[in-house]
Protein backbone atom coordinates (compact mmCIF):
# COMPACT_ATOMS: atom_id res chain seq x y z
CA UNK A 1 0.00 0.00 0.00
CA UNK A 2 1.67 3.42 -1.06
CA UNK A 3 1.68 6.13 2.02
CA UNK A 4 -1.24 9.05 1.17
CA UNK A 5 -0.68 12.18 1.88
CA UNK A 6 -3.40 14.88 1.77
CA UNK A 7 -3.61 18.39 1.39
CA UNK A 8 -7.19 20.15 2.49
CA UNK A 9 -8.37 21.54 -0.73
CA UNK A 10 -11.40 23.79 0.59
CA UNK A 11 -9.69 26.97 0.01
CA UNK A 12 -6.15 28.72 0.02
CA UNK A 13 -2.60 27.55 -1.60
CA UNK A 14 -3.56 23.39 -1.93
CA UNK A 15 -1.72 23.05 -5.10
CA UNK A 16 1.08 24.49 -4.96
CA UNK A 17 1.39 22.28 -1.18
CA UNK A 18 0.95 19.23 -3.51
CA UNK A 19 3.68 20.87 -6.33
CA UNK A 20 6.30 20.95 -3.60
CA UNK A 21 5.37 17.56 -1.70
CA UNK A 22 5.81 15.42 -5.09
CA UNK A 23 9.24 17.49 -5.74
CA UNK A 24 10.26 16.35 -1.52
CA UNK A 25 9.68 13.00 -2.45
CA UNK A 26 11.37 13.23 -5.78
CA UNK A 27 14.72 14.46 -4.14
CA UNK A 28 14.16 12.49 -1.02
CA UNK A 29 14.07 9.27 -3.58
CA UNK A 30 11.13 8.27 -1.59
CA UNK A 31 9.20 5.47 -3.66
CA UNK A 32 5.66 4.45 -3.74
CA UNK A 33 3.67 7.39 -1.99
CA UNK A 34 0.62 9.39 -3.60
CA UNK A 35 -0.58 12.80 -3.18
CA UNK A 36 -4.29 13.75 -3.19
CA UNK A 37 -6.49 16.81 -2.41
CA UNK A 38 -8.48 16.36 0.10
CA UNK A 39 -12.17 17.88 -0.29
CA UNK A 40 -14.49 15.15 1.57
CA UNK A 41 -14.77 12.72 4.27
CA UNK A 42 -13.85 9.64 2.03
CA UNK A 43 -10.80 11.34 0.89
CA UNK A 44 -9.73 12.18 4.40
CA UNK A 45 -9.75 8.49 5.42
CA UNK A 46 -7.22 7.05 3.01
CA UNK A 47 -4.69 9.57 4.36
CA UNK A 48 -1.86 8.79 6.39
CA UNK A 49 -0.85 12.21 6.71
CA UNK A 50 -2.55 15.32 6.06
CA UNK A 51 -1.30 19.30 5.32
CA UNK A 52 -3.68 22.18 5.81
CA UNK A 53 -2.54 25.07 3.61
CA UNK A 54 -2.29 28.89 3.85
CA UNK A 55 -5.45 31.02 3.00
CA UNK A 56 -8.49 32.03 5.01
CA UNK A 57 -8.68 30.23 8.14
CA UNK A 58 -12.62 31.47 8.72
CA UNK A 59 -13.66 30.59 5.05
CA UNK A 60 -11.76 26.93 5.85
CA UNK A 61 -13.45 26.21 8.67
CA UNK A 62 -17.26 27.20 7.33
CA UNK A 63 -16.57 25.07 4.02
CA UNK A 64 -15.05 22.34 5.79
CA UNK A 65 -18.23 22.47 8.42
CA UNK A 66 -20.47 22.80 5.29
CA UNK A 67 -18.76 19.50 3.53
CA UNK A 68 -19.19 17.48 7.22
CA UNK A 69 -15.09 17.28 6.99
CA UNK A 70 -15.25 19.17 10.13
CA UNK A 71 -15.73 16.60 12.83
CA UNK A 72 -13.57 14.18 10.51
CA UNK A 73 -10.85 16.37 10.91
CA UNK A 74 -10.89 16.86 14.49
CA UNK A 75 -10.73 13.07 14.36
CA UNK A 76 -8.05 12.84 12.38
CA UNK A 77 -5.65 15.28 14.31
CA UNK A 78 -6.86 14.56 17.43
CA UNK A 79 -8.09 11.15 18.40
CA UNK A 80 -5.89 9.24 15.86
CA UNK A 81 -3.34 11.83 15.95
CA UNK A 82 -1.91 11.16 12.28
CA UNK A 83 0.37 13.69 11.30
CA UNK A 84 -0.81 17.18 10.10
CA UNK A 85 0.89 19.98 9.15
CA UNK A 86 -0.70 23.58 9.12
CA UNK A 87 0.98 26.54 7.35
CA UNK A 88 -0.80 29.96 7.97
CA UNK A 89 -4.09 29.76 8.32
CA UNK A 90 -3.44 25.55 8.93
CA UNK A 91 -1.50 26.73 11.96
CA UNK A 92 -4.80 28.88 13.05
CA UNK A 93 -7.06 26.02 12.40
CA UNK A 94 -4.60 23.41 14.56
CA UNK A 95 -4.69 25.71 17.36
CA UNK A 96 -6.13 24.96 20.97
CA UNK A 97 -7.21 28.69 21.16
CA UNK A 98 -7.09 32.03 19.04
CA UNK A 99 -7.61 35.80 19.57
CA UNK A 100 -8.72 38.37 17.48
CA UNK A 101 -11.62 36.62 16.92
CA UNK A 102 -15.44 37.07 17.54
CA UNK A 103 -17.02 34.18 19.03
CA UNK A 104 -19.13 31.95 16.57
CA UNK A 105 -17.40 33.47 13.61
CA UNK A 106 -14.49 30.96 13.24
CA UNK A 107 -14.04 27.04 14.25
CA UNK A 108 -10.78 25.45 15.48
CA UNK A 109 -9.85 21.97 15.04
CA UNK A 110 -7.46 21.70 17.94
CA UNK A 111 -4.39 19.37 18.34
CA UNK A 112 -1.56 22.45 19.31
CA UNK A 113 -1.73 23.47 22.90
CA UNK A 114 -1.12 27.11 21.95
CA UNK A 115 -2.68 30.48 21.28
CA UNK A 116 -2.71 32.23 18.40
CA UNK A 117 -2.75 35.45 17.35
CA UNK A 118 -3.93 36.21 14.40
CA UNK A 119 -3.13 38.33 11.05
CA UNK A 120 -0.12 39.48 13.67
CA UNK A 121 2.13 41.10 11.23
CA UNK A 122 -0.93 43.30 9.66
CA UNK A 123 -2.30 43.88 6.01
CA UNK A 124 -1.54 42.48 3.24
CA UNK A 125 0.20 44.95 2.19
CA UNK A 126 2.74 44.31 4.67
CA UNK A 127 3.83 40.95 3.88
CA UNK A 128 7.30 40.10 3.35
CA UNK A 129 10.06 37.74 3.16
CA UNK A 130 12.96 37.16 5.14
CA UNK A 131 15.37 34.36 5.84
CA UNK A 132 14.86 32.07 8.39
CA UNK A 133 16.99 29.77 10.48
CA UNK A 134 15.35 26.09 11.01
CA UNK A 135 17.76 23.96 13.14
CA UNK A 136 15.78 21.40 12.81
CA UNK A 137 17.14 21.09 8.84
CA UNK A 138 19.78 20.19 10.32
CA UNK A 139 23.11 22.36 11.89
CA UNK A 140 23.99 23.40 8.61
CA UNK A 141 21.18 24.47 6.66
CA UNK A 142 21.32 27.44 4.95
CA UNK A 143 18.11 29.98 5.76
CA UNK A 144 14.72 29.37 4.76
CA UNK A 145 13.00 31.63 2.73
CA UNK A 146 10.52 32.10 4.54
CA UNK A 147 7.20 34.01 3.21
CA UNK A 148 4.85 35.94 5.56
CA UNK A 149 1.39 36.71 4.35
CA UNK A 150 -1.26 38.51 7.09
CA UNK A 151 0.36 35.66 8.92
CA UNK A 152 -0.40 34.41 12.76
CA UNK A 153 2.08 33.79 15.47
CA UNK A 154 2.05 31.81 18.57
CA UNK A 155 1.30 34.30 21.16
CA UNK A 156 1.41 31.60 23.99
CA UNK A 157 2.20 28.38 24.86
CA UNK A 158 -0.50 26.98 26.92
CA UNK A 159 -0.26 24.34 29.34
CA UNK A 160 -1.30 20.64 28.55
CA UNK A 161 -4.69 19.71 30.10
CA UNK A 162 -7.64 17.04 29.67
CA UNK A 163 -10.48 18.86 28.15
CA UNK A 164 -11.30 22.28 26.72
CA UNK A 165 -8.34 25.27 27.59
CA UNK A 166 -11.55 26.43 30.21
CA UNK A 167 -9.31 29.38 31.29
CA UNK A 168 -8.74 30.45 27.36
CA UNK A 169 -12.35 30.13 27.00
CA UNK A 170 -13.04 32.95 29.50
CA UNK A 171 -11.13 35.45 27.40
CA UNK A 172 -12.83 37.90 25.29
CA UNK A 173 -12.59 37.77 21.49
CA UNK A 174 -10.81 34.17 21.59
CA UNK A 175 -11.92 30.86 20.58
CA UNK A 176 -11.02 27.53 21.25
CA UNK A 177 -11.21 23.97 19.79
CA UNK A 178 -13.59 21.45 21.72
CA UNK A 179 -11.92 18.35 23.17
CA UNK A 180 -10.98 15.04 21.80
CA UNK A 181 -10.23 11.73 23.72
CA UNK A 182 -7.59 9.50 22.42
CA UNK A 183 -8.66 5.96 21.64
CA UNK A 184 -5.76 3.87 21.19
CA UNK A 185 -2.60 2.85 21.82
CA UNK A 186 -0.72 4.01 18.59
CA UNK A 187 -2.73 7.63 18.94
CA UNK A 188 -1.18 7.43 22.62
CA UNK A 189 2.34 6.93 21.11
CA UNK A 190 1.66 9.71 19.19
CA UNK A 191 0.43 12.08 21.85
CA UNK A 192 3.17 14.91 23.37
CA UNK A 193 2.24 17.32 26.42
CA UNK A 194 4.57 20.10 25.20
CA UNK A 195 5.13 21.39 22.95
CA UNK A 196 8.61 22.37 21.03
CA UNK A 197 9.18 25.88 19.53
CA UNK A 198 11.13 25.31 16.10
CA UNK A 199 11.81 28.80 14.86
CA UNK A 200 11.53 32.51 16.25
CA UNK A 201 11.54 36.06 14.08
CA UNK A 202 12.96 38.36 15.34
CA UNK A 203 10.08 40.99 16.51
CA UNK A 204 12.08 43.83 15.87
CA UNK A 205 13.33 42.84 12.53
CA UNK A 206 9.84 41.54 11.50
CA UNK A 207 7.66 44.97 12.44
CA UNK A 208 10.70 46.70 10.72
CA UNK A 209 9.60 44.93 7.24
CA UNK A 210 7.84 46.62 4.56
CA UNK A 211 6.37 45.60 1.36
CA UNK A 212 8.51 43.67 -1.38
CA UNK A 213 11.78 44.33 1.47
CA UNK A 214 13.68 41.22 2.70
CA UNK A 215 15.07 41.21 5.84
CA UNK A 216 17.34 40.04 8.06
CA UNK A 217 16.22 38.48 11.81
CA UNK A 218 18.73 39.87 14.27
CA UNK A 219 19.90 37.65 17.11
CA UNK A 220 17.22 38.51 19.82
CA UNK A 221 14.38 36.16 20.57
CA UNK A 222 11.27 37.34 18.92
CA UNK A 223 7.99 35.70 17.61
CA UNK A 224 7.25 32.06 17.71
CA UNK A 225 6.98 30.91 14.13
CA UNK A 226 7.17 27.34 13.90
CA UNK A 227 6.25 24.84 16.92
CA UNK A 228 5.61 20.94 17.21
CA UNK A 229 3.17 19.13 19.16
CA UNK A 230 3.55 15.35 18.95
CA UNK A 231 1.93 14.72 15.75
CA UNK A 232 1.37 18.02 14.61
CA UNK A 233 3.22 20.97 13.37
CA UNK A 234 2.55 24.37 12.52
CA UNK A 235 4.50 27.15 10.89
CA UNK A 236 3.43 30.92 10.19
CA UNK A 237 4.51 31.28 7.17
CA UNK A 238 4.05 29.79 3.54
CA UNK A 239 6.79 27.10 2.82
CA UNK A 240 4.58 26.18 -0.48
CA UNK A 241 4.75 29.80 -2.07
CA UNK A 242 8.67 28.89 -2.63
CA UNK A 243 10.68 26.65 -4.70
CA UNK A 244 12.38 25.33 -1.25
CA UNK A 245 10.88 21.64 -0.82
CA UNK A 246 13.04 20.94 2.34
CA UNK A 247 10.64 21.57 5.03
CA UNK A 248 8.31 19.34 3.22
CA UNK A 249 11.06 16.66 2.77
CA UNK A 250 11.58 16.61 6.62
CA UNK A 251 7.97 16.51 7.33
CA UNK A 252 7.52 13.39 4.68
CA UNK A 253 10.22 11.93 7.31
CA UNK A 254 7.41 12.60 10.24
CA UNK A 255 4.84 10.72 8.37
CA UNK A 256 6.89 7.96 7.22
CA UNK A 257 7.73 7.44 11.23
CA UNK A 258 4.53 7.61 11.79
CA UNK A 259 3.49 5.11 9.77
CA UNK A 260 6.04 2.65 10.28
CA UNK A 261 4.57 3.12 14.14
CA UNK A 262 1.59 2.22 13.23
CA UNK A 263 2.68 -0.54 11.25
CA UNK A 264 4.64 -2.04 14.33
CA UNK A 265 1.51 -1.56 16.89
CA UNK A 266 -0.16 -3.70 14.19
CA UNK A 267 -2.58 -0.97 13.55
């Protein structure tokens, strides 16, 4: 059976996710895997791994709750915590909690215990690009190119609990994702309480950024912009809007763990 890989295809930058996964794979040499997009229920379960893309993380949610991939993907992520990947407005969506947000008008699936805050570097006017050390590349990895667009950040890192974030849920203008229960023992193995912060901006470096400017992150500790949660992993930028398929090679790594995991729990 070839390893599946989905990208959400509701809205937002699907195909060029599934451009740069096939070219990972390519360079990676890694044989007998297929790429879908991922648009209903039925498509969701032949998945071993799944990427949410950048776009509208609102629109996302009320197309995927129109299309009854909701719930599905709540199940996915977070009772048999299969390995998903959320760039942008993915990273909103695989939030515990986000601010900046009325109540009602936007649905979380869940799976990071974080809070986000979103469309934290402004307009989209005032995107940019700006290179990006990723350690976890590997010690010598040159800088990613990494491309903001009205792009989130992790505001906080919230601690681990059973249940709904209640004291998140208390806050005004923030949402949360409802609560999951894991079911088995290979979703268990899969399962982290903390979770790792991959990559920082530099805060002064990014509010310094303009339109069509690069930049370059100064040493300080700034905004969380990538973090890792067990089986999930979310960045703030757009990996897919470049011709850099490395991040997406190391992720095809995550899911090939994963499965082979599974594969041992005989599940």
């Amino acid at each position: 059976m070839p390893v599946t890989v989905g990208v959400l295809a509701l809205q937002g930058a699907f195909i060029e996710h599934v451009q740069l996964l096939k070219k990972a794979a390519e360079q990676e040499a890694l044989s007998d895997w297929e790429f879908i997009e991922v648009r209903t229920p039925q498509e969701l379960d032949r998945c071993d791994g799944l990427v949410l893309p950048g776009g509208e993380s609102t629109t996302m949610s009320l197309v995927a709750a129109r299309s009854k991939l909701l719930e599905p993907l709540r199940d996915f992520v977070k009772v048999h915590r299969k390995p998903t990947w959320g760039t942008c407005a993915g990273l909103i969506l695989l939030a515990e909690s986000a601010n900046k947000t009325k109540k009602g008008g936007q649905e979380l699936i869940g799976g990071l215990d974080v809070r986000v805050n979103r469309n934290h570097f402004g307009r989209q006017t005032e995107s940019f690009q700006g290179p990006l050390e990723l350690p976890f590349l590997g010690e010598d990895a040159p800088p990613f190119p990494a491309v903001f667009i009205r792009a989130p950040i992790v505001e906080c890192i919230l601690p681990h609990q059973e249940g709904i974030q209640v004291k998140e849920a208390e806050r005004e203008d923030t949402v949360i994702a409802p609560s999951r229960k894991v079911k088995d023992l290979v979703a268990e193995a899969a399962t982290a309480d903390h979770v790792e912060v991959l990559a920082t901006l530099s805060g002064a470096a990014a509010r310094s950024a303009t339109q069509g400017r690069d930049i370059n992150p100064d040493s300080e500790v700034g905004d969380v912009v990538a973090v890792r949660q067990g089986n999930v992993f979310g960045t703030s930028f757009h990996p897919e809007l470049t011709g850099d398929a490395r991040i997406h090679a190391w992720w095809l790594h995550q899911v090939q763990a994963a499965v082979n995991r599974r594969k041992k729990l005989g599940q």
